[in-house]
C-alpha atoms as a PDB file:
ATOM      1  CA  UNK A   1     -34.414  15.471 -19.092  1.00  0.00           C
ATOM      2  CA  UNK A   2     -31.354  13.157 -17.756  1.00  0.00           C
ATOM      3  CA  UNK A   3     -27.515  13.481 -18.532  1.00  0.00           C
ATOM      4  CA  UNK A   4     -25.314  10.950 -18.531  1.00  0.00           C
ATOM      5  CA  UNK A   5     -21.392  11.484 -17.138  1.00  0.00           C
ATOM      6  CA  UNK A   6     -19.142   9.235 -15.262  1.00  0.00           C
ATOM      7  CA  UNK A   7     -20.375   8.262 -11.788  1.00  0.00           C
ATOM      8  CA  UNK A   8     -19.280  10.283  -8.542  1.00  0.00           C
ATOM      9  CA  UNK A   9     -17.467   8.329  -5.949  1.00  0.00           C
ATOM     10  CA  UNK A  10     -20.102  10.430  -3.471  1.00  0.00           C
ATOM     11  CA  UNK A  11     -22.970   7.887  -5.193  1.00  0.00           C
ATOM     12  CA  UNK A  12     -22.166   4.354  -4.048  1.00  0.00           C
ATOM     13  CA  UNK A  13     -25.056   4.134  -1.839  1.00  0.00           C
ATOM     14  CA  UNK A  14     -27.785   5.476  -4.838  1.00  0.00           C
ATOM     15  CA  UNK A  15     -26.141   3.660  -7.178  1.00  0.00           C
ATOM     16  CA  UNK A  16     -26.431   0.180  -4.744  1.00  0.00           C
ATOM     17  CA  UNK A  17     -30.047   1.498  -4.058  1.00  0.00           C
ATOM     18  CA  UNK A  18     -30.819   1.625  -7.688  1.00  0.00           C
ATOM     19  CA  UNK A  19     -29.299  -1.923  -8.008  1.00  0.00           C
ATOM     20  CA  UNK A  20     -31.075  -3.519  -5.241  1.00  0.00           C
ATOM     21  CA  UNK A  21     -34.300  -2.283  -6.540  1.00  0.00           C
ATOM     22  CA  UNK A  22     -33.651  -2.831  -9.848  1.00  0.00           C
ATOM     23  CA  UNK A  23     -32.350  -6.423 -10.050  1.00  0.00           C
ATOM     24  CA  UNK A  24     -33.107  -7.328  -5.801  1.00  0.00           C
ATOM     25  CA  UNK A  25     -30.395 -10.128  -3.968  1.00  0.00           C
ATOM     26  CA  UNK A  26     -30.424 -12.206  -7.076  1.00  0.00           C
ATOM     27  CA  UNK A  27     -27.673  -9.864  -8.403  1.00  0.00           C
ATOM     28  CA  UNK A  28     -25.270 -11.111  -6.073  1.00  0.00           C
ATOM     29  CA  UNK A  29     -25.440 -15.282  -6.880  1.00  0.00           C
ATOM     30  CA  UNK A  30     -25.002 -14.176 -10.897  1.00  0.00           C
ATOM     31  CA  UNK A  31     -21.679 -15.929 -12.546  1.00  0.00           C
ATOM     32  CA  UNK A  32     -21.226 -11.787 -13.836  1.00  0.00           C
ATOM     33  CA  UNK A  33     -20.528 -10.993 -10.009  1.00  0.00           C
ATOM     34  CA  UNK A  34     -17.801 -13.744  -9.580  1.00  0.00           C
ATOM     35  CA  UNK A  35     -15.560 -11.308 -12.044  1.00  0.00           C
ATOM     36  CA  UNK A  36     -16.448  -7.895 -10.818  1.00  0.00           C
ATOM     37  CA  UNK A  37     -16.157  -8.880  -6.729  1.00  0.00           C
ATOM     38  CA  UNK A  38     -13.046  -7.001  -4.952  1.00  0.00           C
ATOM     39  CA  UNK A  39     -12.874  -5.061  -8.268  1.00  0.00           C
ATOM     40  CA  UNK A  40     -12.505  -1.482  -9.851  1.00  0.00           C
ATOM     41  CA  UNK A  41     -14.730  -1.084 -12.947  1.00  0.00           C
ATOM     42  CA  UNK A  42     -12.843   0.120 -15.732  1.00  0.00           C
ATOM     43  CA  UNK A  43     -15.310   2.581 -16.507  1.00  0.00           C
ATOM     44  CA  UNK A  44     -18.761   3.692 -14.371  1.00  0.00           C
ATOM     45  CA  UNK A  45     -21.550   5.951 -16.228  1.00  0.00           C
ATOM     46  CA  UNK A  46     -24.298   7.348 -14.228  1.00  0.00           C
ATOM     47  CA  UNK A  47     -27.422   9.142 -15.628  1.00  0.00           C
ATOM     48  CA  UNK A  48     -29.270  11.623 -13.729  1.00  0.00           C
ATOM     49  CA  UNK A  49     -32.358  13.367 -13.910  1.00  0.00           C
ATOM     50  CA  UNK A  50     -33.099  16.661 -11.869  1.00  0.00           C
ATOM     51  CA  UNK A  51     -29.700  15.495  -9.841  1.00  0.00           C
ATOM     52  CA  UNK A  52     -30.875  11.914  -8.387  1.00  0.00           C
ATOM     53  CA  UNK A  53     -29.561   9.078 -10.376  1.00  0.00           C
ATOM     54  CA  UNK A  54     -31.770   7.275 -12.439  1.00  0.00           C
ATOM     55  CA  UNK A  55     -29.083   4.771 -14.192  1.00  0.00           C
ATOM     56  CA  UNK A  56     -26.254   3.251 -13.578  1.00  0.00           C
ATOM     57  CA  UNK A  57     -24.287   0.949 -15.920  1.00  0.00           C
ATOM     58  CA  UNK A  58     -20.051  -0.412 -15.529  1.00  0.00           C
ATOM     59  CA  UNK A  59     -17.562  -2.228 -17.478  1.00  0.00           C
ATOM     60  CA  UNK A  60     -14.979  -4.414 -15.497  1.00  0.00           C
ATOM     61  CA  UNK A  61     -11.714  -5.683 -16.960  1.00  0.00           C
ATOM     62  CA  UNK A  62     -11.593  -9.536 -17.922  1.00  0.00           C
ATOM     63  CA  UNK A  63      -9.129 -11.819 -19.158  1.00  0.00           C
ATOM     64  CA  UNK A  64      -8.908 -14.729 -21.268  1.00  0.00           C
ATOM     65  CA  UNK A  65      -6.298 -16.528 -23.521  1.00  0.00           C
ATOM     66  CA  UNK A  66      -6.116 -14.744 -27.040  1.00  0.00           C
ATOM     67  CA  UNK A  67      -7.970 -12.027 -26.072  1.00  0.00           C
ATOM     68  CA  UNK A  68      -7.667  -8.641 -26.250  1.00  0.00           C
ATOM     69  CA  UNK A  69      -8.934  -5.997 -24.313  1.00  0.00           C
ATOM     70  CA  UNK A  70     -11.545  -7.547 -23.131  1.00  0.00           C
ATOM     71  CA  UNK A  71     -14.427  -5.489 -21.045  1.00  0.00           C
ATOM     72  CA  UNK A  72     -17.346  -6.888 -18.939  1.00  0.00           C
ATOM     73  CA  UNK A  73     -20.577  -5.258 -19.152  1.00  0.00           C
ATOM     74  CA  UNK A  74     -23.074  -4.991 -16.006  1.00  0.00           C
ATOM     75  CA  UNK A  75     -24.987  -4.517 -13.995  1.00  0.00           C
ATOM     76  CA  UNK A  76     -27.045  -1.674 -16.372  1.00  0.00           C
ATOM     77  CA  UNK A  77     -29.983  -0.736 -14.404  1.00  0.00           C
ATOM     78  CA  UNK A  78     -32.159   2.267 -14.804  1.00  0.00           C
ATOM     79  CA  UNK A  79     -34.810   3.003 -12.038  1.00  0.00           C
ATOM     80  CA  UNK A  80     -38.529   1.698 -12.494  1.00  0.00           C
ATOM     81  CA  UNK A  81     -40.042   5.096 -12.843  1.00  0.00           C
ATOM     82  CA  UNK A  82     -37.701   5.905 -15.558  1.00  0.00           C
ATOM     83  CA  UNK A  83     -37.936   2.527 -17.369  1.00  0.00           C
ATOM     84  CA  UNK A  84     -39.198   2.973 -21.313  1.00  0.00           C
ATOM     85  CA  UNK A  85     -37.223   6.740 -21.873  1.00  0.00           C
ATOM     86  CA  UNK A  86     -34.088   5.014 -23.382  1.00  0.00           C
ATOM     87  CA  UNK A  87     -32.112   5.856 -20.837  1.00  0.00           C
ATOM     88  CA  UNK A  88     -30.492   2.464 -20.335  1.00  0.00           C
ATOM     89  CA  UNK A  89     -29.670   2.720 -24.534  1.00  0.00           C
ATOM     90  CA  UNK A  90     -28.145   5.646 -24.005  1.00  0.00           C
ATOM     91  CA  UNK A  91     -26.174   4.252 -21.073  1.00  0.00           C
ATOM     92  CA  UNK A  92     -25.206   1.677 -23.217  1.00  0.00           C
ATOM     93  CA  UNK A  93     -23.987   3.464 -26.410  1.00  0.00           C
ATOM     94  CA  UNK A  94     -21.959   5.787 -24.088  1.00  0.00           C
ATOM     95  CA  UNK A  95     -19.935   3.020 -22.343  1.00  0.00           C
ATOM     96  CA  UNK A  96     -19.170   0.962 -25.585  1.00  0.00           C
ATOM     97  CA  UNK A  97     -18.721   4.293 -27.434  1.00  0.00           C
ATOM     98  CA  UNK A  98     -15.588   5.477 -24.229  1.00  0.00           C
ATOM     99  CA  UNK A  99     -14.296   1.879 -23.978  1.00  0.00           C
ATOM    100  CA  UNK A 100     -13.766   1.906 -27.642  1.00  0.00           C
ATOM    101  CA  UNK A 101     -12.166   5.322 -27.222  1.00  0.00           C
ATOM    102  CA  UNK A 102      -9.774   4.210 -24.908  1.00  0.00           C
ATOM    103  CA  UNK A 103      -8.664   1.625 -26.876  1.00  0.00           C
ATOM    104  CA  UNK A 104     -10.251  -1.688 -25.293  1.00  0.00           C
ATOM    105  CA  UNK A 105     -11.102  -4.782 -27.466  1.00  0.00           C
ATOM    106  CA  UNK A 106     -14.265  -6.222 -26.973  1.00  0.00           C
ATOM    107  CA  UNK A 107     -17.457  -6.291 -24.456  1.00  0.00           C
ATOM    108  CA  UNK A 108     -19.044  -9.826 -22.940  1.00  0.00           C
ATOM    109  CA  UNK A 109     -22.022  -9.562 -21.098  1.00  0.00           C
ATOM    110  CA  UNK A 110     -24.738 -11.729 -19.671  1.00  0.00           C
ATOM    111  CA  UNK A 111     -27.927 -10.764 -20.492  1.00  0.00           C
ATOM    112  CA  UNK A 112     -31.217 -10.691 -23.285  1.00  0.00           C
ATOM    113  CA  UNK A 113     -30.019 -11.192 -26.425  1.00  0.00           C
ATOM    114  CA  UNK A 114     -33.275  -9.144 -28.169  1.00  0.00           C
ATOM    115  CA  UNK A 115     -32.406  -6.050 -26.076  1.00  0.00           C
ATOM    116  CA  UNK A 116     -28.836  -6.257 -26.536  1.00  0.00           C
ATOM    117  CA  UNK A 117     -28.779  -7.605 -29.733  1.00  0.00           C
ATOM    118  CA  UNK A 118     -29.804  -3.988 -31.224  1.00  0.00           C
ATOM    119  CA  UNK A 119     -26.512  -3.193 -30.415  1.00  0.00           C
ATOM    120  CA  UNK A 120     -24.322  -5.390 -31.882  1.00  0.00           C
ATOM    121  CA  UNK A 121     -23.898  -8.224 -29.511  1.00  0.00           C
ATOM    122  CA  UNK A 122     -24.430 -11.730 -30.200  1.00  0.00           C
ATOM    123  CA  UNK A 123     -23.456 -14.579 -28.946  1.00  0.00           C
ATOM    124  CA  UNK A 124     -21.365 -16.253 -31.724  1.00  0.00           C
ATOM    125  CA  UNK A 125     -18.135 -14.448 -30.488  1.00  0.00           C
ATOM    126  CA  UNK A 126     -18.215 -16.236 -27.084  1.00  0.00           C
ATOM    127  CA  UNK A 127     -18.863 -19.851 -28.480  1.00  0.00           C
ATOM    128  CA  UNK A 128     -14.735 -20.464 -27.698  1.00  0.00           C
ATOM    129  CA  UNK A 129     -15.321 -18.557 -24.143  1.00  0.00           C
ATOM    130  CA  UNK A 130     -16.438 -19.910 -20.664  1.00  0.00           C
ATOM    131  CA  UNK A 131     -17.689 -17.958 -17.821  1.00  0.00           C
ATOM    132  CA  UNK A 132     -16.611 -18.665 -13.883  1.00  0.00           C
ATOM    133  CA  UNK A 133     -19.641 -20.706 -13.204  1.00  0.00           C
ATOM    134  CA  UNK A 134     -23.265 -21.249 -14.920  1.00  0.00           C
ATOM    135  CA  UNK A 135     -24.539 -19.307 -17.544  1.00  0.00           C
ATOM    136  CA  UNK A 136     -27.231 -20.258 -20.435  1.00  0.00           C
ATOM    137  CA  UNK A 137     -25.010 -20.087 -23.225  1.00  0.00           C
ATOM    138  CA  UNK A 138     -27.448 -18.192 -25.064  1.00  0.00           C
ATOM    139  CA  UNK A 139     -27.359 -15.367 -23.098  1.00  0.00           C
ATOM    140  CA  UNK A 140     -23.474 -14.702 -23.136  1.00  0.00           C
ATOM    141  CA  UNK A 141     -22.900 -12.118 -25.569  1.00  0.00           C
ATOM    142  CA  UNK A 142     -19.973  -9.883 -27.084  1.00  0.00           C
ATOM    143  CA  UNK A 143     -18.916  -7.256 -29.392  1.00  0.00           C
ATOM    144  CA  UNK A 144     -16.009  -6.558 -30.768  1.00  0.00           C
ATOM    145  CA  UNK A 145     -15.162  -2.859 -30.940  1.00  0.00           C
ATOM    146  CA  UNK A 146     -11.507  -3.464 -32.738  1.00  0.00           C
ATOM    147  CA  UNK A 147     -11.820  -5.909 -35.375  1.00  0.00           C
ATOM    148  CA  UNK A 148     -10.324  -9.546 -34.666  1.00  0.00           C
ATOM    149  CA  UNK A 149     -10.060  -8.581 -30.506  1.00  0.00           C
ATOM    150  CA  UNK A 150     -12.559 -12.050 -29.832  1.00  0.00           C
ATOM    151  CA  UNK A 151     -11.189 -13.861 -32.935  1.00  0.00           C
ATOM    152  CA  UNK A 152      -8.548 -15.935 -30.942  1.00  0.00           C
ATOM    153  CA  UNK A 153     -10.327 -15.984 -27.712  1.00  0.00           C
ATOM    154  CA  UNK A 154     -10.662 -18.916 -25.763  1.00  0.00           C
ATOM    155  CA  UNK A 155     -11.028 -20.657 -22.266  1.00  0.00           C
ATOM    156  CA  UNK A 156     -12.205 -19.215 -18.638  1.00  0.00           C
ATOM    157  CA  UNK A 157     -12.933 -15.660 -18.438  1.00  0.00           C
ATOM    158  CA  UNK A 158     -10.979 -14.128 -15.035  1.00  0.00           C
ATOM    159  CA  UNK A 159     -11.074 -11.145 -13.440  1.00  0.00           C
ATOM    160  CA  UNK A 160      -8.307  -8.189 -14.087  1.00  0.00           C
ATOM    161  CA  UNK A 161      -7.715  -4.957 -13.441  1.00  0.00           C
ATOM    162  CA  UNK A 162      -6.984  -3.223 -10.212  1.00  0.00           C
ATOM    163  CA  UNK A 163      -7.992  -4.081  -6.843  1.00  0.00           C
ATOM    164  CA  UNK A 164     -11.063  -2.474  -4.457  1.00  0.00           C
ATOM    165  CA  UNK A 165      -9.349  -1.657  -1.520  1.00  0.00           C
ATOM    166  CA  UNK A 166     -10.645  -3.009   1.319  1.00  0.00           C
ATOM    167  CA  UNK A 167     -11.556  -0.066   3.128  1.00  0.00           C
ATOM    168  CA  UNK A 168     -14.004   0.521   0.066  1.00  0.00           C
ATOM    169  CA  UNK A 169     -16.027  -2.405  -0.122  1.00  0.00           C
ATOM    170  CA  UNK A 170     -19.186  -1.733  -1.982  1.00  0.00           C
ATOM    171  CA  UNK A 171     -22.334  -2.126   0.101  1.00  0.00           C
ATOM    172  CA  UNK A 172     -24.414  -5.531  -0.193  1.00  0.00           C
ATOM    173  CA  UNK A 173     -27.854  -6.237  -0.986  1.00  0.00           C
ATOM    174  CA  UNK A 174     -29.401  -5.304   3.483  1.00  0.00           C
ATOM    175  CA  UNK A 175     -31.815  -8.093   2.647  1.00  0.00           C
ATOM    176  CA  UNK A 176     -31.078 -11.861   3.666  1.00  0.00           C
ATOM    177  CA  UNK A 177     -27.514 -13.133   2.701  1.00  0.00           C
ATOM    178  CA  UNK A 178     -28.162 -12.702  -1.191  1.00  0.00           C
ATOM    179  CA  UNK A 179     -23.993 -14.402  -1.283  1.00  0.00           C
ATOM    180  CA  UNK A 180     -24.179 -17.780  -2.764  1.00  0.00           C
ATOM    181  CA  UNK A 181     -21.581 -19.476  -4.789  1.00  0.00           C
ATOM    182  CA  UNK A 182     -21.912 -20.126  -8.396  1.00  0.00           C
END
């Protein structure tokens, strides 16, 4: 059985691990990463089972003008062994559930829309928004979790909220230089 709570800063080398063999270098050239890099996510959920983590998903502060409270989504990653348990619902359904708690507006994410679409997201409330490089347009989603937080958003997504410091740089993908611009 696995329980979900926020993320320890003691597991930024599982939760990397988990990422790396969940999603591989790729992770790194994604538009997504271009608002999360020298970031602190807003909010970080791990789930564990027997004490090792088995999931991992974050929501990152973003900007645009109009909007309000606006949350990025990603990466969510659960490990392959675990895959098919619901874990990475759960996961899900706990972040949106504390962002809306603490009062944010809306979540964008990149991603399937049949997987997230069971939750609420579509992509009709980012047709007036524009991510920081490429991105199929089908595949950029949002929710609002306060009515009207999307209705006057428009333009470039940025990044926002506070600063990584330096000193705690997340570690990179150890394969090849995964870096690439968008």
């Amino acid at each position: 059985m696995y329980a979900i709570d926020d993320e320890a800063p003691g597991e930024a080398g599982a939760r990397e691990a988990l990422l790396d063999a969940a999603l591989g270098p790729a992770r790194f050239a994604k538009t997504s990463e271009r608002l999360r890099e020298g970031r602190l996510p807003e909010l970080s959920l791990a789930a564990r089972e027997d004490g090792n983590l088995v999931g991992s998903v974050r929501l990152w502060s973003v900007a645009a003008a109009g909007g309000r409270g606006l949350l990025l989504l990603g990466p969510l990653a659960v490990t392959l062994e675990c895959r098919g348990q619901g874990i990475g619902a759960a996961l899900l359904r706990r972040a949106l559930n504390r962002a809306a708690a603490a009062g944010h507006g809306a979540v964008l994410l990149v991603g399937d829309a049949p997987y997230y679409g069971r939750f609420g997201f579509s992509a009709a409330p980012t047709h007036r928004l524009e991510m920081p490089g490429p991105v199929e347009r089908h595949r950029f989603l949002g929710q609002e979790l306060r009515p009207g937080a999307l209705s006057a958003a428009h333009g470039l997504l940025c990044a926002a909220g506070p600063w990584r410091p330096r000193d705690a740089a997340a570690p990179r993908f150890s394969g090849t230089s995964p870096r690439r611009a968008a």
